[in-house]
Protein backbone atom coordinates (compact mmCIF):
# COMPACT_ATOMS: atom_id res chain seq x y z
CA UNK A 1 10.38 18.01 2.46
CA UNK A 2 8.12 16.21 0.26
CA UNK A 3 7.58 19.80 -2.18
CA UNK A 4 11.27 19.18 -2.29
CA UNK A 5 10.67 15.13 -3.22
CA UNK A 6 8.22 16.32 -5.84
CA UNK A 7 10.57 18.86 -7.12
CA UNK A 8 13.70 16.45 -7.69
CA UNK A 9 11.74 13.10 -8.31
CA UNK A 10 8.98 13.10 -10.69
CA UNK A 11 7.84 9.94 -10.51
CA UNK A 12 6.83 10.65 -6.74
CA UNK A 13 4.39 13.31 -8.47
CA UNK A 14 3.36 11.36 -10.84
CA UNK A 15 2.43 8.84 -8.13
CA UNK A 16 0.11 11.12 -6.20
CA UNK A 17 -1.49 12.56 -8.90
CA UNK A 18 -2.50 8.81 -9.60
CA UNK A 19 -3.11 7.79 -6.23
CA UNK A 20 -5.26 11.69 -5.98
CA UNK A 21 -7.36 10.57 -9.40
CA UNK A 22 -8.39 7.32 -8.29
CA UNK A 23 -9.32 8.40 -4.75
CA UNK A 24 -11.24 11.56 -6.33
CA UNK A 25 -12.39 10.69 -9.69
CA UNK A 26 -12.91 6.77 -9.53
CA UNK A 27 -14.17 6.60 -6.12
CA UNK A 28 -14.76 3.79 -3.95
CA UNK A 29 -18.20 2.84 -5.22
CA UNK A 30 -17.68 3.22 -9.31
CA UNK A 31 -19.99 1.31 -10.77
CA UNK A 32 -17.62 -0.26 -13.78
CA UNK A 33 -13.76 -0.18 -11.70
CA UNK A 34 -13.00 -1.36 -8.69
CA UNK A 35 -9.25 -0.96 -7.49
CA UNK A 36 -7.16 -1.68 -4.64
CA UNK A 37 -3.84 0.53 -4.66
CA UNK A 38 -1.14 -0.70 -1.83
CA UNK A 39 1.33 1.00 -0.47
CA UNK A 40 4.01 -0.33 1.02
CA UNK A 41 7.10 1.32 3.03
CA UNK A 42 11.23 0.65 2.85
CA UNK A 43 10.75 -2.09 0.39
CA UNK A 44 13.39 -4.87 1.52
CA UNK A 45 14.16 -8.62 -0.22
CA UNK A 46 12.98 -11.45 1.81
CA UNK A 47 12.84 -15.22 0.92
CA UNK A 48 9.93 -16.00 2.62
CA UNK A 49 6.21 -14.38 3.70
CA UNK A 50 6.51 -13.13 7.25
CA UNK A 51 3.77 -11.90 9.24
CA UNK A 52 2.74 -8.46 8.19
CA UNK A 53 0.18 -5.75 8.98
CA UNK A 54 -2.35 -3.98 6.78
CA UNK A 55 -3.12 -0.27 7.52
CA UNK A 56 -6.27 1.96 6.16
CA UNK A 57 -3.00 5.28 6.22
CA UNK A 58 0.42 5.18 6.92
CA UNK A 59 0.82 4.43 11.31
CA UNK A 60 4.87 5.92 10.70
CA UNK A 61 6.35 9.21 8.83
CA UNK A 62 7.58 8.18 5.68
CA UNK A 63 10.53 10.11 5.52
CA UNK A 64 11.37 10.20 9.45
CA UNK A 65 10.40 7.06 10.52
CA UNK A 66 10.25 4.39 7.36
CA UNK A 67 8.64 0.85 8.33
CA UNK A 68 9.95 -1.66 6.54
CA UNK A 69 8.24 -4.20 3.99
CA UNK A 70 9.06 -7.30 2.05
CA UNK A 71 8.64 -7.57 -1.57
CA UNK A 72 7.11 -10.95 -1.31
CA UNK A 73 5.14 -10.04 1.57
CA UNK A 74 3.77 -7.35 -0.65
CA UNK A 75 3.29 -9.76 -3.41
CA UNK A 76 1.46 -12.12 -1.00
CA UNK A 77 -1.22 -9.30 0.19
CA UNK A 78 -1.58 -8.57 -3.42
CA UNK A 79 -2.25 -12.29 -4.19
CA UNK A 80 -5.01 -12.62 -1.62
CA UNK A 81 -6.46 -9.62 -2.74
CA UNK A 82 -6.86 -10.93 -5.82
CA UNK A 83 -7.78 -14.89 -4.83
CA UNK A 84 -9.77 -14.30 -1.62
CA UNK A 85 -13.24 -12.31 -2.16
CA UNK A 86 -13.32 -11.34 1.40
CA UNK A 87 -9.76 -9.45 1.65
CA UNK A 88 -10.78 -7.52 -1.45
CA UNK A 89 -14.31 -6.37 -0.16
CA UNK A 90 -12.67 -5.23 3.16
CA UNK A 91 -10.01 -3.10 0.75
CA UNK A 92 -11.82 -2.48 -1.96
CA UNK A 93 -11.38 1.13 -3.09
CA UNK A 94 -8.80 1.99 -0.34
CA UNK A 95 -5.02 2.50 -0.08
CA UNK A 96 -3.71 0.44 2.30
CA UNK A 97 -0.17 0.16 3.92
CA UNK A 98 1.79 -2.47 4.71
CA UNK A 99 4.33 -3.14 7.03
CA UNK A 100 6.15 -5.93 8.20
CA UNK A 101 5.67 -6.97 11.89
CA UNK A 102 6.75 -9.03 14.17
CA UNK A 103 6.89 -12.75 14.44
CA UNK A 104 3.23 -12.41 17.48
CA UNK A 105 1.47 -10.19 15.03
CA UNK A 106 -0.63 -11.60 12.53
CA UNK A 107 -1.68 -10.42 8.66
């Protein structure tokens, strides 16, 4: 299935090769970049942040069992990343996912 994804969509190629060149080549301890790359699944529009859940690797299949993320919750994770010192030592040089959860988890 995905050999078929990366057949018919490039950009999905494109996207690992990426993903495969900063994990491989940059590293997680380069001494000049530091990076962050998030992943989230079934994007979906939202008006407000909801709770969500950050991953080290994907916890569903992709393709036969999609979890399901806001935009703006991936745009908040991405802001705290950015703003909180903290959140971006824990994920610095990783690929986490995110996924929304439910209103008793937390992010």
């Amino acid at each position: 299935m995905i050999g078929l994804l990366r057949l018919l969509l490039p950009p999905h190629e494109d996207n690992e090769k990426a993903a495969d060149y900063l994990r491989t080549r940059i590293g997680r301890h380069h001494g000049m970049i530091e990076w962050v790359a998030v992943r989230p699944d079934n994007l979906t529009y939202e008006e407000t942040v909801t709770p969500y859940n950050v991953y080290p690797s994907p916890v569903r299949s992709a393709l036969f069992d999609p979890g399901r993320t806001s935009r703006i919750n991936v745009s908040h994770f991405m802001a705290e990343l950015i703003t909180d010192g903290r959140i971006w030592a824990e994920w610095k040089g990783q690929m986490p996912d995110i996924y929304n959860s439910d209103i008793s988890s937390q992010h």
